[in-house]
C-alpha atoms as a PDB file:
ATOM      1  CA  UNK A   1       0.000   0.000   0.000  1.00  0.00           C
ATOM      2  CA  UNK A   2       1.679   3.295  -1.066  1.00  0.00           C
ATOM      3  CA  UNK A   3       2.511   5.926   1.789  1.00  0.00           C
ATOM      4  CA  UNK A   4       2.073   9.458   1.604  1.00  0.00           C
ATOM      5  CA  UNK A   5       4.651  11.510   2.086  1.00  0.00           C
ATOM      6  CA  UNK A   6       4.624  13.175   5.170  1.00  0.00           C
ATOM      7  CA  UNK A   7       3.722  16.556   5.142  1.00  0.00           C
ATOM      8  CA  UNK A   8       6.754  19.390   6.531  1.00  0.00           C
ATOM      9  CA  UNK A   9       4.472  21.085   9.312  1.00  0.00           C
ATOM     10  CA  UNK A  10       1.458  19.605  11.102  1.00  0.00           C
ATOM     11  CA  UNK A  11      -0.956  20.610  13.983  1.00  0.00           C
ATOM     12  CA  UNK A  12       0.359  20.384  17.455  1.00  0.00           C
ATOM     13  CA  UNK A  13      -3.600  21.743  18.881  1.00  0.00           C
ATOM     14  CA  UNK A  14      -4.020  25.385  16.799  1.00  0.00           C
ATOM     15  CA  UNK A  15      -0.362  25.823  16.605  1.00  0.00           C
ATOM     16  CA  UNK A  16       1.528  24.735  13.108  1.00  0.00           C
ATOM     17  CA  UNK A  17       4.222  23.227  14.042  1.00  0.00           C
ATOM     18  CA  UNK A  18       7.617  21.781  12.095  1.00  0.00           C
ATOM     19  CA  UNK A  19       6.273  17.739  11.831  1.00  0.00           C
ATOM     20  CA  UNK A  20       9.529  16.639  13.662  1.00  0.00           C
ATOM     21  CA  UNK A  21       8.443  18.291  16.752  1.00  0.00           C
ATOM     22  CA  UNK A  22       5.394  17.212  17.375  1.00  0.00           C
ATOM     23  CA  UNK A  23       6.296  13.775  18.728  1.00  0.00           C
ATOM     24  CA  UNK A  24       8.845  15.806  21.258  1.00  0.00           C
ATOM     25  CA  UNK A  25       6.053  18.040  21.888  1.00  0.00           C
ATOM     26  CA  UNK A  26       3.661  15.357  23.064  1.00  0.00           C
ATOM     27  CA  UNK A  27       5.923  13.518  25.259  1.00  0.00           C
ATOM     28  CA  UNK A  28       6.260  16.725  27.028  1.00  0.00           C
ATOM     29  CA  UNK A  29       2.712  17.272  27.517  1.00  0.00           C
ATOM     30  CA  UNK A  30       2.361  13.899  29.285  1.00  0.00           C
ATOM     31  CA  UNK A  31       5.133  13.768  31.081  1.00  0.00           C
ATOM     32  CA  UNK A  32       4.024  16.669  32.773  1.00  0.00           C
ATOM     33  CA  UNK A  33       0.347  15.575  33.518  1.00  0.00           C
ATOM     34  CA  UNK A  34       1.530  12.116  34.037  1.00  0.00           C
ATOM     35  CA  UNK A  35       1.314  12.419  38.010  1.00  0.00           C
ATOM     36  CA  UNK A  36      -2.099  13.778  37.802  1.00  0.00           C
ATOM     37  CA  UNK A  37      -3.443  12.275  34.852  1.00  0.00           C
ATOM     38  CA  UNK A  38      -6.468   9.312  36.501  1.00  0.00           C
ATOM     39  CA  UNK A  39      -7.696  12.027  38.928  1.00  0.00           C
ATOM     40  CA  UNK A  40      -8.003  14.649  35.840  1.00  0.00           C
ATOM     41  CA  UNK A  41      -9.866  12.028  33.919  1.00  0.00           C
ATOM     42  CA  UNK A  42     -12.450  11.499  36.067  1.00  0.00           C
ATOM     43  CA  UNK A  43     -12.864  15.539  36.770  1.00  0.00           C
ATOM     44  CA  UNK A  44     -13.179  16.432  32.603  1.00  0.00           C
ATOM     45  CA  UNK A  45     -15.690  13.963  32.370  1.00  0.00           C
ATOM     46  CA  UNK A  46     -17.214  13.786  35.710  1.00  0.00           C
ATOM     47  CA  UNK A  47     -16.358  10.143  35.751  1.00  0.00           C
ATOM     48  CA  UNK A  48     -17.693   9.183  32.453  1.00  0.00           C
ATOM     49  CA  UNK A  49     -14.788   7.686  30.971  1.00  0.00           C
ATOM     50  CA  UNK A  50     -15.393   4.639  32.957  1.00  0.00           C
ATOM     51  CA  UNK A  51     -18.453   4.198  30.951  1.00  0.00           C
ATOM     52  CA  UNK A  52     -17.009   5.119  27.546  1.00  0.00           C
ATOM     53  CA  UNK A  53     -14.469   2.315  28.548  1.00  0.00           C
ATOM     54  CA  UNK A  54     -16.845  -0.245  29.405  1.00  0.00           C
ATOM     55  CA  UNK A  55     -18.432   0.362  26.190  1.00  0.00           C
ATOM     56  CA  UNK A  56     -15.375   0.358  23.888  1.00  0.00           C
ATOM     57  CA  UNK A  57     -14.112  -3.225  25.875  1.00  0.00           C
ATOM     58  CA  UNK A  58     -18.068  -4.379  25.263  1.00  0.00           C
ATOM     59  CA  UNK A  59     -17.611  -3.659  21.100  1.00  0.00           C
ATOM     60  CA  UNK A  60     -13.973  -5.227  21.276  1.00  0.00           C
ATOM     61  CA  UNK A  61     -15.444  -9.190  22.144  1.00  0.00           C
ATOM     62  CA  UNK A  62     -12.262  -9.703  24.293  1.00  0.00           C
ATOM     63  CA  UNK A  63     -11.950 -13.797  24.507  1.00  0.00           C
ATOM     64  CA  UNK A  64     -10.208 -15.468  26.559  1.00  0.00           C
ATOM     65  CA  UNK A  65      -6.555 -16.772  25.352  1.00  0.00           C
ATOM     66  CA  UNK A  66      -6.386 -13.546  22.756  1.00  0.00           C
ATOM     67  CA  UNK A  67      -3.249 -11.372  21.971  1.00  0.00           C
ATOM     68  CA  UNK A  68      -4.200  -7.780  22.477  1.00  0.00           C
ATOM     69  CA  UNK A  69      -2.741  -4.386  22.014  1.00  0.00           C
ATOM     70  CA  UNK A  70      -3.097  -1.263  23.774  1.00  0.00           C
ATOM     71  CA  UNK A  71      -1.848   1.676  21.862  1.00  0.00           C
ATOM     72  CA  UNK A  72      -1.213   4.813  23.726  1.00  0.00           C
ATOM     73  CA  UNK A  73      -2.334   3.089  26.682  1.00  0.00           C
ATOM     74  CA  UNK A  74      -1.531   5.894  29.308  1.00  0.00           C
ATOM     75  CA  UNK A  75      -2.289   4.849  32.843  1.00  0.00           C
ATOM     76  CA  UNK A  76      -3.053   1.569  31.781  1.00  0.00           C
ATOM     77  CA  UNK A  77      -7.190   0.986  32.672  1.00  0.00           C
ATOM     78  CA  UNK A  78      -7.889  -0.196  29.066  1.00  0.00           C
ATOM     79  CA  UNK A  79      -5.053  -2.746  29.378  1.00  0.00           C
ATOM     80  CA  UNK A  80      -6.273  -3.926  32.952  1.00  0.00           C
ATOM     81  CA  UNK A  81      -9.563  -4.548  31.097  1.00  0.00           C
ATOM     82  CA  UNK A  82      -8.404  -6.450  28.594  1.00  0.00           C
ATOM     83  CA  UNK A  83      -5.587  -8.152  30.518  1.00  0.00           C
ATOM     84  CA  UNK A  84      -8.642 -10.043  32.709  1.00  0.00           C
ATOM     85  CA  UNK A  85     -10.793 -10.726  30.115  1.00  0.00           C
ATOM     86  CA  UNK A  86      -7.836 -12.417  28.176  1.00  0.00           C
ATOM     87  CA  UNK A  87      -6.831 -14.230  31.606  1.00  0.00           C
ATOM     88  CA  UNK A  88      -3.643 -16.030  31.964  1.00  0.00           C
ATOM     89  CA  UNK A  89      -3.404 -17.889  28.569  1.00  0.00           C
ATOM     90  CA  UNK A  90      -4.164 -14.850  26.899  1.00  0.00           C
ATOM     91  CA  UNK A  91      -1.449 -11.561  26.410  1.00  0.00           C
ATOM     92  CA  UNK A  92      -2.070  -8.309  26.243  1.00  0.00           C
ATOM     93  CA  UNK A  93       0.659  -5.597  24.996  1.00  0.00           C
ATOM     94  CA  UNK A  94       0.910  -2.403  27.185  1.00  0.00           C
ATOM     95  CA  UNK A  95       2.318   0.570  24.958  1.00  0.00           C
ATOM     96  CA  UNK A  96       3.126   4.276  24.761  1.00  0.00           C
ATOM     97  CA  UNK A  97       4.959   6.447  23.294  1.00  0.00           C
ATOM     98  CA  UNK A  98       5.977   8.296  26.780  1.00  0.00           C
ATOM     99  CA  UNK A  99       7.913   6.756  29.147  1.00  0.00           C
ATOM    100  CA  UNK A 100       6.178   8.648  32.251  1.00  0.00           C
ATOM    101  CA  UNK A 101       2.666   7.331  31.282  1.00  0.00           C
ATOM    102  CA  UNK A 102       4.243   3.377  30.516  1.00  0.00           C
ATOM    103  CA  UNK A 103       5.604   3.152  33.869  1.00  0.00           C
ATOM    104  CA  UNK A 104       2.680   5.120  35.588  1.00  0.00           C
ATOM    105  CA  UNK A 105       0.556   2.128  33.829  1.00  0.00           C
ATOM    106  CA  UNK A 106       2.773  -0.695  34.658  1.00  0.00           C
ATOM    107  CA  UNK A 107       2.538   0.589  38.637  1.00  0.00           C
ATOM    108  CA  UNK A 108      -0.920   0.739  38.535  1.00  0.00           C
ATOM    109  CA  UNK A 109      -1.534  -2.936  36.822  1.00  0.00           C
ATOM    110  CA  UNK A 110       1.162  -4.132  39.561  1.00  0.00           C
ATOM    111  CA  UNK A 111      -0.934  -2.391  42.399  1.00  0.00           C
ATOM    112  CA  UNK A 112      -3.563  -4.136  40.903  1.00  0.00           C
ATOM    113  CA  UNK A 113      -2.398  -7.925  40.618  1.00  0.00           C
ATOM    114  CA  UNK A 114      -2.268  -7.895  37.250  1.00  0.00           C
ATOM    115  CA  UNK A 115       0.854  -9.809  36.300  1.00  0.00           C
ATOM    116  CA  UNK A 116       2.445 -12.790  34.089  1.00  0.00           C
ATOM    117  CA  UNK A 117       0.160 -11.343  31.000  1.00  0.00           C
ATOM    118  CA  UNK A 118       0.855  -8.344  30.471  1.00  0.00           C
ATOM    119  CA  UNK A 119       3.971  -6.854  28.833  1.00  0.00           C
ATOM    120  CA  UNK A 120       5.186  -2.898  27.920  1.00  0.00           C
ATOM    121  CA  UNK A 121       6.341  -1.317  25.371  1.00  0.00           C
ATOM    122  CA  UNK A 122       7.832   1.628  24.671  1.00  0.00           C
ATOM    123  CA  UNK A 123       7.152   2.394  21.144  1.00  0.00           C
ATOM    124  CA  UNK A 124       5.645   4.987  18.101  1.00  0.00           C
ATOM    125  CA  UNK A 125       2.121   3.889  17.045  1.00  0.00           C
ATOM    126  CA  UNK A 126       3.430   4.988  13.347  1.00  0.00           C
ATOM    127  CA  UNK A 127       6.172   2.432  14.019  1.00  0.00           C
ATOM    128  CA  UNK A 128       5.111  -0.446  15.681  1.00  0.00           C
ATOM    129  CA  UNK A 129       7.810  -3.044  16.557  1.00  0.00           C
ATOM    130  CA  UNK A 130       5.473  -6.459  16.102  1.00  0.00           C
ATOM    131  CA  UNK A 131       5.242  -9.066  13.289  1.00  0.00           C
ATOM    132  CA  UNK A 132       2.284  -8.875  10.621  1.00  0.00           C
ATOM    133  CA  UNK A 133      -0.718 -10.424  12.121  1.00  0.00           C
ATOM    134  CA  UNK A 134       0.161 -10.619  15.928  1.00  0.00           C
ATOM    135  CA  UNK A 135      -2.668  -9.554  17.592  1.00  0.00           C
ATOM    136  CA  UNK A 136      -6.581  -9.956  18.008  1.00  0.00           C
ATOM    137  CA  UNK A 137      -7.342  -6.731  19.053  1.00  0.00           C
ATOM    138  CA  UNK A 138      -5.924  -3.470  18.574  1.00  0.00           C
ATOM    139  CA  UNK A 139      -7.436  -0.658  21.296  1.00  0.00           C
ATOM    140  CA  UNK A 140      -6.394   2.771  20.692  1.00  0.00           C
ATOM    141  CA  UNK A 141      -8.221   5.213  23.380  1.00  0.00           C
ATOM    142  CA  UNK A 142      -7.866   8.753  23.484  1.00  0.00           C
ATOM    143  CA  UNK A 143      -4.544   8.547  21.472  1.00  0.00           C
ATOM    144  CA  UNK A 144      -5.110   9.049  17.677  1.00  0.00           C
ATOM    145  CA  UNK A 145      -5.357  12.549  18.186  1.00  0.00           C
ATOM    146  CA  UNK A 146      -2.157  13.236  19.153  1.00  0.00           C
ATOM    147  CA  UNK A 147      -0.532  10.827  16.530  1.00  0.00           C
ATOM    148  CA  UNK A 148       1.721  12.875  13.802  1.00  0.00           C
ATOM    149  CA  UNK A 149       0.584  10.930  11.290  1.00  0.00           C
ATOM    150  CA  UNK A 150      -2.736   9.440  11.865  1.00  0.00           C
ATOM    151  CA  UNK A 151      -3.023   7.164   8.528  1.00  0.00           C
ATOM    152  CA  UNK A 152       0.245   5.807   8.590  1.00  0.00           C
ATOM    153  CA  UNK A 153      -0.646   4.898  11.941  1.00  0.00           C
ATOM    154  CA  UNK A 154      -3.438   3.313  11.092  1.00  0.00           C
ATOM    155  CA  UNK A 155      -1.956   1.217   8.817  1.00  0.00           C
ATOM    156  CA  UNK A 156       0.181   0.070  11.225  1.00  0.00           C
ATOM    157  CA  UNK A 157      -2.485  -1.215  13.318  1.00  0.00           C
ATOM    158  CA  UNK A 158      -3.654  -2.609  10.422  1.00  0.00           C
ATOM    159  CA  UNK A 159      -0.347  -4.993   9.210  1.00  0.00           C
ATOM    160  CA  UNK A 160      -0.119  -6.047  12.976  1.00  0.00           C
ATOM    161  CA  UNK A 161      -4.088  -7.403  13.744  1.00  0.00           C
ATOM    162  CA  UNK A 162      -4.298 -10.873  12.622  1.00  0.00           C
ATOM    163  CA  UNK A 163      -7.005 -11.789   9.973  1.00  0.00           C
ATOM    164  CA  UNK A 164     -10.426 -12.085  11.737  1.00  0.00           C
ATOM    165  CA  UNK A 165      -9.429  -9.050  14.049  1.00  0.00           C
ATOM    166  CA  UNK A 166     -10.882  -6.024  15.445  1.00  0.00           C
ATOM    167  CA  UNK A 167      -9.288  -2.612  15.970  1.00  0.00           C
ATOM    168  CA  UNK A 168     -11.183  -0.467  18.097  1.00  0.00           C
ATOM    169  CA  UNK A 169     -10.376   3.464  18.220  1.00  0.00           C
ATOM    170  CA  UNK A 170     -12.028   5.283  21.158  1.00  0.00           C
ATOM    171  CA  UNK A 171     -11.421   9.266  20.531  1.00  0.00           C
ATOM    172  CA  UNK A 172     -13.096  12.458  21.676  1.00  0.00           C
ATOM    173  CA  UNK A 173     -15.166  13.695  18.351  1.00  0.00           C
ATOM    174  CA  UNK A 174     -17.472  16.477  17.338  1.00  0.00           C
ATOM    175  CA  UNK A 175     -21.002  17.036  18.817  1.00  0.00           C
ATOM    176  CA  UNK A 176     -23.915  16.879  16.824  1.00  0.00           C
ATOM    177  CA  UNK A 177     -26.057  18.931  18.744  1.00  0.00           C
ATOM    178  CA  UNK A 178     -25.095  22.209  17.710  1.00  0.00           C
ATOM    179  CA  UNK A 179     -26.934  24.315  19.972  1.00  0.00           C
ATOM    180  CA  UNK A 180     -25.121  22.141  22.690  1.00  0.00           C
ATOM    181  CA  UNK A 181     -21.685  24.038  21.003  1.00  0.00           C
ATOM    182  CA  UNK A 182     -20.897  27.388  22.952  1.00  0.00           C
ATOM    183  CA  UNK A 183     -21.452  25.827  25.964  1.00  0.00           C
ATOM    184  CA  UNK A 184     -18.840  22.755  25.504  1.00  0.00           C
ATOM    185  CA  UNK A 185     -16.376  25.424  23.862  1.00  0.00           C
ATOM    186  CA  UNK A 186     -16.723  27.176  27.441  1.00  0.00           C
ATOM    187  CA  UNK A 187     -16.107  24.261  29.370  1.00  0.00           C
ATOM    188  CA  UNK A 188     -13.543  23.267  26.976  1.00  0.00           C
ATOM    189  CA  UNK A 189     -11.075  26.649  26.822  1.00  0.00           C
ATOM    190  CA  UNK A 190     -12.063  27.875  30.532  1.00  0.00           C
ATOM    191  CA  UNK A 191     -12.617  25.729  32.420  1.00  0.00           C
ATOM    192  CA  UNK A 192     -10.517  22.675  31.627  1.00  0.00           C
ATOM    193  CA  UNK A 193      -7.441  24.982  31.530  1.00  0.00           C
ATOM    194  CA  UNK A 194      -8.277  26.083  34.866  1.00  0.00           C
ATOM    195  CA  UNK A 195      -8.523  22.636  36.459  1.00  0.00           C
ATOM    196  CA  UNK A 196      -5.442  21.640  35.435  1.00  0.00           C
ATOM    197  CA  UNK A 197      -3.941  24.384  36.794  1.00  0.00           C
ATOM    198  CA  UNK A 198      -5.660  23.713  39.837  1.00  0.00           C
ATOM    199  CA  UNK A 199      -5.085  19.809  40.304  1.00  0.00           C
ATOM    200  CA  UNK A 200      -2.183  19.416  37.818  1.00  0.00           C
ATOM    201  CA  UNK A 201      -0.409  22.513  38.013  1.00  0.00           C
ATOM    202  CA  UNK A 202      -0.348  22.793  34.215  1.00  0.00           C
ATOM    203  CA  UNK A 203      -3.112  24.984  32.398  1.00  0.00           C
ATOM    204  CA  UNK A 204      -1.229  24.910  28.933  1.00  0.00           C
ATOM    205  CA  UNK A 205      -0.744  20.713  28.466  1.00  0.00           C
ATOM    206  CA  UNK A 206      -4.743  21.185  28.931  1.00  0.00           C
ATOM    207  CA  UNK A 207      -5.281  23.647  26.482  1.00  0.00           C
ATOM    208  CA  UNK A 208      -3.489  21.645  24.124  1.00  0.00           C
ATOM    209  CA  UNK A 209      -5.576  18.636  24.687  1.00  0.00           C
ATOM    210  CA  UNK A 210      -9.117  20.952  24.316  1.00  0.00           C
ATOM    211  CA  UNK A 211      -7.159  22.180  21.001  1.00  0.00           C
ATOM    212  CA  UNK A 212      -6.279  18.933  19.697  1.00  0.00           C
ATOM    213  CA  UNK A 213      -9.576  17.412  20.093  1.00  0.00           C
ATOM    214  CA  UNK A 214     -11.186  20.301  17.951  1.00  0.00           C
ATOM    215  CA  UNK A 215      -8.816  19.344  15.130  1.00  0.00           C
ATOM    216  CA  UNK A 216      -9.284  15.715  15.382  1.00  0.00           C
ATOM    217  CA  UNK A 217     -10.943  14.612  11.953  1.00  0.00           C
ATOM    218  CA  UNK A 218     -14.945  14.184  12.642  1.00  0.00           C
ATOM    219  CA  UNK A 219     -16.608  10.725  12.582  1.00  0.00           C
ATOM    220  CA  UNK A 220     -17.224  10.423   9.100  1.00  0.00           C
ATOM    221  CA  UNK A 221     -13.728  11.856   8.194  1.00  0.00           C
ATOM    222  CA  UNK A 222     -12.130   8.991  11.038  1.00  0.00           C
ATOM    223  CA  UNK A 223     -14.118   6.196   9.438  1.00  0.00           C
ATOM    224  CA  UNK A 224     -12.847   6.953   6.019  1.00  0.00           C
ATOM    225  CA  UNK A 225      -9.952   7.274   6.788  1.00  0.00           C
ATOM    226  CA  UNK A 226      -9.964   3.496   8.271  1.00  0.00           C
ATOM    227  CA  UNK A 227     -11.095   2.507   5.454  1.00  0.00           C
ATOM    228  CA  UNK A 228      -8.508   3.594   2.993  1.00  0.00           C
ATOM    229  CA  UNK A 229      -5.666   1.853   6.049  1.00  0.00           C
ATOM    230  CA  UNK A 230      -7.562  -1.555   4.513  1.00  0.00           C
ATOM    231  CA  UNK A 231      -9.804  -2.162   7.639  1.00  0.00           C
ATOM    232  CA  UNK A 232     -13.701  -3.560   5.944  1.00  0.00           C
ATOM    233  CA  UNK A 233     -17.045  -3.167   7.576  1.00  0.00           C
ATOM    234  CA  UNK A 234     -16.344   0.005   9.924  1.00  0.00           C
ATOM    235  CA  UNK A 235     -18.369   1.568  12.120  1.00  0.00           C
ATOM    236  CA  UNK A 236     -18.246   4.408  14.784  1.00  0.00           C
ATOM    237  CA  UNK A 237     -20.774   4.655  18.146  1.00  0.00           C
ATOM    238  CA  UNK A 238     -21.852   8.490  19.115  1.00  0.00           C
ATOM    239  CA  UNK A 239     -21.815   8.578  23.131  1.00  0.00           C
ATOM    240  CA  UNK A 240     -22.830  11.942  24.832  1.00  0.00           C
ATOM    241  CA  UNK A 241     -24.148  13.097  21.568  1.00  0.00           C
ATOM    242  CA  UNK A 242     -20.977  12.736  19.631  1.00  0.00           C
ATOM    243  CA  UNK A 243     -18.637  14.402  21.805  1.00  0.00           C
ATOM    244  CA  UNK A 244     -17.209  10.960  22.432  1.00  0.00           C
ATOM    245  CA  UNK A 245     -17.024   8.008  19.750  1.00  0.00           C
ATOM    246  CA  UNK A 246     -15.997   4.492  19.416  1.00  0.00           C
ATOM    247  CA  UNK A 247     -14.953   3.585  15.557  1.00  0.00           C
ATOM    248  CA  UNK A 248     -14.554  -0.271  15.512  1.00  0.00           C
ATOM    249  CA  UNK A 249     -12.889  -2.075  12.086  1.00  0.00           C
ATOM    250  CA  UNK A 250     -12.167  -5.514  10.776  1.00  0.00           C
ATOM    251  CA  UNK A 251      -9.301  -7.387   9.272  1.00  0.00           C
ATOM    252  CA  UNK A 252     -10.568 -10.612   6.935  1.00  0.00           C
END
């Protein structure tokens, strides 16, 4: 499948940025919110990630004995998930790009007894270091976004799911409910900001995550574009009237 050639500047939230930097750019934002990162989730969405979670593992069909990935896993609650469901003759590949958010997730799966199948990676989603067809499922939550180049990632996750797979992106979107719009752009560039100032300590990293979510590519746009990586039959669930959604494709 031919590549395109990647583009010299790209968006790092409403900034253009030299394409280079935006990896570098991203680690930094998570390194710093790293520390704070669970306790923010659950105050931007008033706890509603759980659910979105829940969801995303209920569209995956987790079995037991299946090889999973978890791409930009972060603190690790998608992998702890999965890691059960696949039990211990199953595996389940814990991965990020930052270091700070890998090891935050492997001390929270350790906290949590969840050892002997699970393993972490450090590593690029556009670059994946796995064989063609390794895994069952490919999770991807609240990571695209910040990927430099989202279809070349894509296609990664593509070459590595095995025939009969699932990949499974769970991403922040764009509401459908237009009149809902002013107020989510208030609670978006004021008051997220100002929370993570107040818990994190970091009011910029935050602004840059309300940012990047505006220039995320919409549903439609996503499930194209998962299309033209080679997935077949994809799909995409609106939660909380689209400002959440789940896009789900197949590998035959």
């Amino acid at each position: 499948m031919a590549q395109s050639k990647q583009p010299q500047t790209t968006d790092f939230g409403y900034q253009e940025v030299p394409t280079e930097e935006k990896v570098e750019r991203v680690r930094n934002v998570f390194r710093s919110v790293a520390g704070k990162y669970d306790i923010m989730n659950d105050l931007m969405s008033m706890g509603l990630h759980r659910l979105w979670k829940m969801q995303l593992m209920n569209l995956a069909q987790v079995r037991r004995g299946q090889v999973c990935l978890d791409l930009a896993a972060g603190t690790g609650d998608i992998s702890a998930k999965m890691a059960r469901r696949v039990g211990p003759e199953g595996r389940v590949v814990v991965s990020d790009i930052n270091e700070a958010m890998l090891a935050r997730g492997r001390e929270r799966l350790t906290d949590e007894g969840i050892v002997g199948n699970v393993e972490y990676v450090l590593a690029n989603a556009e670059h994946l270091p796995f064989a063609d067809n390794e895994f069952d499922r490919i999770t991807i939550g609240f990571g695209l976004r910040n990927v430099t180049d989202k279809n070349q990632a894509l296609r990664e996750m593509y070459r590595v799911l095995k025939p009969g797979g699932i990949a499974l992106v769970l991403e922040f979107s764009q509401l459908y409910l237009r009149p809902l719009q002013p107020l989510y752009d208030v609670y978006s560039f004021q008051v997220l900001p100002r929370l993570g100032k107040l818990i994190a300590g970091d009011s910029e990293s935050y602004r840059y995550l309300a940012e990047s979510i505006r220039m995320h590519p919409d549903q439609e746009t996503l499930k194209g574009m998962m299309v033209a990586a080679g997935f077949e039959d994809c799909d995409y669930t609106n939660l909380q009237n689209g400002i959440v959604a789940i896009h789900r494709g197949y590998k035959y």
